[in-house]
C-alpha atoms as a PDB file:
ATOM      1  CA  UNK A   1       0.000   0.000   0.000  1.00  0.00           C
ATOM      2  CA  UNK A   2       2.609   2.743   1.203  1.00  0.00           C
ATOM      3  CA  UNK A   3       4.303   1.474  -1.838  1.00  0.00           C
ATOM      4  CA  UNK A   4       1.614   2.202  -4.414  1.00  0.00           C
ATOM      5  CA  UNK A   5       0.971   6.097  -2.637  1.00  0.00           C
ATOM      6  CA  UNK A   6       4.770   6.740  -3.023  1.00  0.00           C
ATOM      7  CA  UNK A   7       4.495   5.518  -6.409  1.00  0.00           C
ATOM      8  CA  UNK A   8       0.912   7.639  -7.225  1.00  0.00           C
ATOM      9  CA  UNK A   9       2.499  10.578  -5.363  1.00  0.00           C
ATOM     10  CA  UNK A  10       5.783  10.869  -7.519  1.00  0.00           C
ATOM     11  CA  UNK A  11       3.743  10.389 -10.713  1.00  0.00           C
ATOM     12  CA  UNK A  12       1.750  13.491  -9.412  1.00  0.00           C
ATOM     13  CA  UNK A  13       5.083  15.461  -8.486  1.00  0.00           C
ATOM     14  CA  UNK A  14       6.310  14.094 -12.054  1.00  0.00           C
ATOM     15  CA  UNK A  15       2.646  15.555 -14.020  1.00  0.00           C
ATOM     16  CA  UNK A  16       3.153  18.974 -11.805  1.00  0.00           C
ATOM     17  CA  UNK A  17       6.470  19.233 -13.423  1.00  0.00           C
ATOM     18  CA  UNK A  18       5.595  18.679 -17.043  1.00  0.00           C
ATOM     19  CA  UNK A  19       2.845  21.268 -16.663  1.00  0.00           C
ATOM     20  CA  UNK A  20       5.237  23.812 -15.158  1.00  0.00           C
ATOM     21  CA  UNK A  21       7.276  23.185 -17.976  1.00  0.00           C
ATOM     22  CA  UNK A  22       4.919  23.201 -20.795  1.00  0.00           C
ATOM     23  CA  UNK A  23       3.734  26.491 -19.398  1.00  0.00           C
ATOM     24  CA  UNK A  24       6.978  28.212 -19.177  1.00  0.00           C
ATOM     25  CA  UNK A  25       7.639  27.119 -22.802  1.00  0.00           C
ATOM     26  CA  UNK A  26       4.100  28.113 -23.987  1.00  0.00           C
ATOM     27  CA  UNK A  27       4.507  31.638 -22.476  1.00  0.00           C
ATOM     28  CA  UNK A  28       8.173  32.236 -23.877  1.00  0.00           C
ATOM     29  CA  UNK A  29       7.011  30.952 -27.083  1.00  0.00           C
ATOM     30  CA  UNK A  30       4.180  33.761 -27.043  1.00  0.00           C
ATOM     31  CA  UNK A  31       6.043  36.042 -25.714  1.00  0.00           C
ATOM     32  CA  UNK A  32       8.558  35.459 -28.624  1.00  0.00           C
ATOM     33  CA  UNK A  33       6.334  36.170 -30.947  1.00  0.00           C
ATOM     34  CA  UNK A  34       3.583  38.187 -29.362  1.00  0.00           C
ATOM     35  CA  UNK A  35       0.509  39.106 -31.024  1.00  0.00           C
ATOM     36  CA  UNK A  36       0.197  42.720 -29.359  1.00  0.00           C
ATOM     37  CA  UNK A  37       3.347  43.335 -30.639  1.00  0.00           C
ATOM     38  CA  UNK A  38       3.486  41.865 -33.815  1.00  0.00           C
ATOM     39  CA  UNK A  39       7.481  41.374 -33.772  1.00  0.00           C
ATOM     40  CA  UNK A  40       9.810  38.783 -31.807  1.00  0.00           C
ATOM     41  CA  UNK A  41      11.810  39.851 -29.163  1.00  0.00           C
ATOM     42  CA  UNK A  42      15.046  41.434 -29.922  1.00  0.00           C
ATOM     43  CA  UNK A  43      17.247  42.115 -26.675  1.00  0.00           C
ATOM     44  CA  UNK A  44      19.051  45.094 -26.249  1.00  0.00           C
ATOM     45  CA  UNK A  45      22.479  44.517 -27.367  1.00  0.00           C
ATOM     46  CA  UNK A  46      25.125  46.530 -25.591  1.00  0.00           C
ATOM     47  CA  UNK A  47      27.342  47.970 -28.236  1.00  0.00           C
ATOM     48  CA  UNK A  48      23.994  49.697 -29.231  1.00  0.00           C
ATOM     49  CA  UNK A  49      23.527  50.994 -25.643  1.00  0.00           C
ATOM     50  CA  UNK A  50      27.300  52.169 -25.381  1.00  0.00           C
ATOM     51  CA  UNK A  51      26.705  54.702 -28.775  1.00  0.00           C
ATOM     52  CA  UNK A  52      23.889  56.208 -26.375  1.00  0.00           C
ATOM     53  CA  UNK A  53      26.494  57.651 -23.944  1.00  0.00           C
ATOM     54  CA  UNK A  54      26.785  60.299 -26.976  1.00  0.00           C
ATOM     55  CA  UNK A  55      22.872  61.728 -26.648  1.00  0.00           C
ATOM     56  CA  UNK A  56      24.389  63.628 -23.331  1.00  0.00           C
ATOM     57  CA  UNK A  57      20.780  63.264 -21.632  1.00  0.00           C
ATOM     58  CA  UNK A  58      19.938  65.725 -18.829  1.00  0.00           C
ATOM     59  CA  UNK A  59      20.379  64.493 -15.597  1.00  0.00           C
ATOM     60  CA  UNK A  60      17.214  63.912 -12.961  1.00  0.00           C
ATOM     61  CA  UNK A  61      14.926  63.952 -15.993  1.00  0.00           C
ATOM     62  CA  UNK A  62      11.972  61.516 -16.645  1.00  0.00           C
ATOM     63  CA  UNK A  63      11.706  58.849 -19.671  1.00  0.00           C
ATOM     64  CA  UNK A  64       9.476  56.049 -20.640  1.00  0.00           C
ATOM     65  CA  UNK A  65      10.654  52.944 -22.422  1.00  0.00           C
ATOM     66  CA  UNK A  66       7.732  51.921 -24.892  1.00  0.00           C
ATOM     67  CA  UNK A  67       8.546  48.208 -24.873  1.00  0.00           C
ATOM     68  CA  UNK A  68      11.993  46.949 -25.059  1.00  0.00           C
ATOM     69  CA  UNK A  69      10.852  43.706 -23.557  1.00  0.00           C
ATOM     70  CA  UNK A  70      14.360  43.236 -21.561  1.00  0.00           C
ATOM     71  CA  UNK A  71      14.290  46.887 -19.650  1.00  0.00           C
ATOM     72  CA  UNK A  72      18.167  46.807 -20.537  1.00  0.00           C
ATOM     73  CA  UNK A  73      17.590  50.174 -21.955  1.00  0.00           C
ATOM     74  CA  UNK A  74      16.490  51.384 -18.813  1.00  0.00           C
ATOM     75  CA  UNK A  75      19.127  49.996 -16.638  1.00  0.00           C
ATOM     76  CA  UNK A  76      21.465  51.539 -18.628  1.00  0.00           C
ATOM     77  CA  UNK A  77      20.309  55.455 -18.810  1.00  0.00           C
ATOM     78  CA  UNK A  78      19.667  54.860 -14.840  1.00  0.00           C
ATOM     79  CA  UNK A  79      23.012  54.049 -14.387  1.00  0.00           C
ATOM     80  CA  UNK A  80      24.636  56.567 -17.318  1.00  0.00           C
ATOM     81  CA  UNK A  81      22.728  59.448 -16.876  1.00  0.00           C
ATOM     82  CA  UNK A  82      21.090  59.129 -13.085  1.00  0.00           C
ATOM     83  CA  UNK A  83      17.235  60.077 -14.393  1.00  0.00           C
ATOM     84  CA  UNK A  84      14.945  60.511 -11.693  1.00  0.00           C
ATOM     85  CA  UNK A  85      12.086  58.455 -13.272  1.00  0.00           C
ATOM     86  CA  UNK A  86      12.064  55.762 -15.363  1.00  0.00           C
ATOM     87  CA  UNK A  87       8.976  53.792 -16.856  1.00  0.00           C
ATOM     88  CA  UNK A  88       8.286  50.829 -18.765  1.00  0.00           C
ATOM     89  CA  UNK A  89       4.856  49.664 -19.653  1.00  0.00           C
ATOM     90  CA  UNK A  90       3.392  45.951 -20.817  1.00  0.00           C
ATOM     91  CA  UNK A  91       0.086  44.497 -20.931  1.00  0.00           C
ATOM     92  CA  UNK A  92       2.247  41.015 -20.410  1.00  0.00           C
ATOM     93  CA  UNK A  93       1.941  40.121 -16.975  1.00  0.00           C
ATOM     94  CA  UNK A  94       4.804  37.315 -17.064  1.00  0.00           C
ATOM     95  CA  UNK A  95       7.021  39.992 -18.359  1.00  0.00           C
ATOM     96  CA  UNK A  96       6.363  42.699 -15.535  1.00  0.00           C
ATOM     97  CA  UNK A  97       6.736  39.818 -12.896  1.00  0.00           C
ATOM     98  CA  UNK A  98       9.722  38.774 -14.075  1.00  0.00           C
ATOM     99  CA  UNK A  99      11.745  42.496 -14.715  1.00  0.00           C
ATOM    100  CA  UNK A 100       9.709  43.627 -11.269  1.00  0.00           C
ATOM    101  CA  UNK A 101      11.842  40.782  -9.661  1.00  0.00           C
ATOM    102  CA  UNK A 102      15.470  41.274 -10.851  1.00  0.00           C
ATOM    103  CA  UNK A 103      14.659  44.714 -10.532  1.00  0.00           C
ATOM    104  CA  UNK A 104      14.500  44.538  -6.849  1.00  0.00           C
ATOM    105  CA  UNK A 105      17.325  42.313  -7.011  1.00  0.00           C
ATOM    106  CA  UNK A 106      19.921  44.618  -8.958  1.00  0.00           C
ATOM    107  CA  UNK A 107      17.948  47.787  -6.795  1.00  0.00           C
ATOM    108  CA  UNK A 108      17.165  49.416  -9.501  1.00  0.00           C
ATOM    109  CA  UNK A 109      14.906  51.945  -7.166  1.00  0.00           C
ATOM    110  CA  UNK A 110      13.752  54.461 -10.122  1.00  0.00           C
ATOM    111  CA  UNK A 111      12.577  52.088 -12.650  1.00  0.00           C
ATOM    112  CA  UNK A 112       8.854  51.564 -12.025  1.00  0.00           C
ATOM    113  CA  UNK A 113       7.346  48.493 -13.887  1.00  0.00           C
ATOM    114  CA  UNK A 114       3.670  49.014 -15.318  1.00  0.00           C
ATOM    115  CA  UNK A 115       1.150  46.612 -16.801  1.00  0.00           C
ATOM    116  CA  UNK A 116      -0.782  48.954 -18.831  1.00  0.00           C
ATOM    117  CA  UNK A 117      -1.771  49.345 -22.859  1.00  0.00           C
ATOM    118  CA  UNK A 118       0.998  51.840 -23.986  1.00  0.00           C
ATOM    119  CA  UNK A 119      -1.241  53.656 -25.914  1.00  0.00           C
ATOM    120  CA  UNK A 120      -2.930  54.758 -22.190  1.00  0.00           C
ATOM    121  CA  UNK A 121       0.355  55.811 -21.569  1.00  0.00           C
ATOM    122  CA  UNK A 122       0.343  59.630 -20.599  1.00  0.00           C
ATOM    123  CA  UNK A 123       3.340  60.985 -22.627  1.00  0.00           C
ATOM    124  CA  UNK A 124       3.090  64.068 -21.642  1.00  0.00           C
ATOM    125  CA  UNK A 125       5.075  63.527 -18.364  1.00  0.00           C
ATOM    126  CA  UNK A 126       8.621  62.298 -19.500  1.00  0.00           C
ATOM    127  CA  UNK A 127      11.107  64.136 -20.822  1.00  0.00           C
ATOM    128  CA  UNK A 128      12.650  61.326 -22.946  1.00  0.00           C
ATOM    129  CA  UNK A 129      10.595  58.967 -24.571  1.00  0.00           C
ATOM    130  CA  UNK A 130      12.380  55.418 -25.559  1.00  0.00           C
ATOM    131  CA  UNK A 131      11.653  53.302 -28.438  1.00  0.00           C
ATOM    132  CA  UNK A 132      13.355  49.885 -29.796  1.00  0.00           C
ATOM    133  CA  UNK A 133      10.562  48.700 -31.870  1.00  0.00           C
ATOM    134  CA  UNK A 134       9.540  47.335 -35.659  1.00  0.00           C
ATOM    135  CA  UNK A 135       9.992  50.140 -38.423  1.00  0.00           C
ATOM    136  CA  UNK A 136       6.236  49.009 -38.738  1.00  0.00           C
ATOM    137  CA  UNK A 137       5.269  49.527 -35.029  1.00  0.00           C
ATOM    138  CA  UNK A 138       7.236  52.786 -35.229  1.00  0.00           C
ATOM    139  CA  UNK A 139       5.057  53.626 -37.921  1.00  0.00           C
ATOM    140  CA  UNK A 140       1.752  52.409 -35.920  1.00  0.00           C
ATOM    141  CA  UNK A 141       2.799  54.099 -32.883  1.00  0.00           C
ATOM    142  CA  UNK A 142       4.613  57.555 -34.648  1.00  0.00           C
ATOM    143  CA  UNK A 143       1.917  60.582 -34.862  1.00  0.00           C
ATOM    144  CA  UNK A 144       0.727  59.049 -31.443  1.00  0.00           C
ATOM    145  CA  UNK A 145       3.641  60.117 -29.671  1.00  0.00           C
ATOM    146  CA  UNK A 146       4.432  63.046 -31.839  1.00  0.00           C
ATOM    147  CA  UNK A 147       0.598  64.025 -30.642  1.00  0.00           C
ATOM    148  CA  UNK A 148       1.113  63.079 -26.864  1.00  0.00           C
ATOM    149  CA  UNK A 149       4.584  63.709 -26.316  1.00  0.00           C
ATOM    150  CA  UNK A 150       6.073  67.224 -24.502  1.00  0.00           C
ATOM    151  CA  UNK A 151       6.396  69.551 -26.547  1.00  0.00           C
ATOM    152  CA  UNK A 152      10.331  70.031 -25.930  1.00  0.00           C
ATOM    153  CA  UNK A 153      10.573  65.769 -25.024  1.00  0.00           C
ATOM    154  CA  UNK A 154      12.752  63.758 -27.018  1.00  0.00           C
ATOM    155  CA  UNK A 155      12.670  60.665 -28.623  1.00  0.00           C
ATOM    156  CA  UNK A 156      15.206  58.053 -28.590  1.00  0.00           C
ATOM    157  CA  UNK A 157      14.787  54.974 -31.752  1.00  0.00           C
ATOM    158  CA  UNK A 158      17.231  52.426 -31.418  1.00  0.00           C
ATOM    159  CA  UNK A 159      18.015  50.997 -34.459  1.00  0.00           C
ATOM    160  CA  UNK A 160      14.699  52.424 -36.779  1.00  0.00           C
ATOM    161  CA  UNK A 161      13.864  55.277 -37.752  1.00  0.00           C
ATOM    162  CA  UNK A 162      10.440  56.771 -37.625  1.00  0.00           C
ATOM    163  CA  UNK A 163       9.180  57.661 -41.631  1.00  0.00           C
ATOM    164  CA  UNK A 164       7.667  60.975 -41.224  1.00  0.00           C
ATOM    165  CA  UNK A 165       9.946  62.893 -38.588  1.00  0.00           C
ATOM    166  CA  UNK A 166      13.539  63.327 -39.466  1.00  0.00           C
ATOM    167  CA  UNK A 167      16.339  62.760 -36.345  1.00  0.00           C
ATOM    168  CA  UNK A 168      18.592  65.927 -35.229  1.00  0.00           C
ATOM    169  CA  UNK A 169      21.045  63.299 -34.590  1.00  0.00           C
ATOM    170  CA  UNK A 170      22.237  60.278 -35.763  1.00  0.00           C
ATOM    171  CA  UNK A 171      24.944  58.019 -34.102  1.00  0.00           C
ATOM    172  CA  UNK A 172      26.436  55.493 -36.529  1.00  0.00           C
ATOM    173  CA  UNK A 173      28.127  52.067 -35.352  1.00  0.00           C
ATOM    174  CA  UNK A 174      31.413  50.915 -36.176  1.00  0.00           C
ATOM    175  CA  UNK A 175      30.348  49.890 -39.485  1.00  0.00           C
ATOM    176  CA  UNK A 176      28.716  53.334 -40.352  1.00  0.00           C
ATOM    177  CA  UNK A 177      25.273  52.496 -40.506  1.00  0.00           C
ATOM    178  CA  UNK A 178      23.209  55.239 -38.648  1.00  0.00           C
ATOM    179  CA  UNK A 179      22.116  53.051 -35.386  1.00  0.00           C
ATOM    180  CA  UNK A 180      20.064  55.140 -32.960  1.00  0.00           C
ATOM    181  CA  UNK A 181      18.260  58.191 -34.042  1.00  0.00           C
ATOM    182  CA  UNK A 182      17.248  61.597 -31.515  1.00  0.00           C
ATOM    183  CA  UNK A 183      14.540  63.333 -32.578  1.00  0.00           C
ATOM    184  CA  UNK A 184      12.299  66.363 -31.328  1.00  0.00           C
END
């Protein structure tokens, strides 16, 4: 008898396991490909971060990443340029969980984690607005921020550039190619 329960209680411990697993792979295969974004995940990489030390952001200003799934972005202004406020918004719940918990970990104290629709997002209260998305997104998401933004914020693009504004600056890589673009 004690036998058979040790036997029916590891298969249960066993089935708990494969679910935990199948779930972790179902939600980072959806999250790789997520339909409210429309694009995989690209992480941050950080040669592009390092050509950012050239923007010379202000100092205790306010900026909003709008999705850059990893919030590397974010670590790295808070640590370059000391901003005051720093916000990142998702409607993914696994997502905020997850950055919520290594940011307490790394105490990262001015990066505030939202779950919220980004197009809620009130732009009119950051100085700097942050953007590594989809030349296609960018083009979803462009006279939206160009209509809710500050009307002396900047925007940061890392990698794309928006199709109907034109950058004041643009920092090339070591190859030349123009790689993250300021604008007005």
């Amino acid at each position: 008898m004690k036998d058979t329960l040790l036997v029916i209680f590891l298969l249960i411990i066993l089935l708990l396991s494969v679910v935990i697993t199948l779930y972790y792979f179902y939600n980072a295969i959806r999250l790789l490909f997520s339909t409210t974004k429309k694009a995989p995940y690209i992480p941050s990489f950080d040669r592009q971060l390092k050509l950012m030390r050239e923007l010379g952001l202000q100092e205790w200003s306010t900026m909003v990443d709008l999705w850059c799934w990893d919030w590397k972005a974010l670590r790295f202004f808070s640590k370059e340029y000391w901003l005051k406020e720093l916000d990142w918004f998702d409607i993914n719940l696994y997502a905020i969980l997850k950055w919520r918990r290594k940011n307490k970990r790394q105490n990262f104290q001015n990066i505030k984690l939202y779950r919220k629709n980004l197009f809620k997002v009130d732009l009119k209260k950051y100085d700097y607005i942050y953007v590594y998305l989809w030349p296609t997104q960018l083009e979803i998401m462009e006279d939206w921020i160009w209509e809710n933004k500050k009307e002396w914020a900047r925007i940061i693009s890392n990698s794309f550039q928006f199709k109907k504004h034109k950058p004041i600056i643009k920092i090339k890589n070591k190859k030349g190619i123009d790689t993250i673009f300021f604008y007005e």
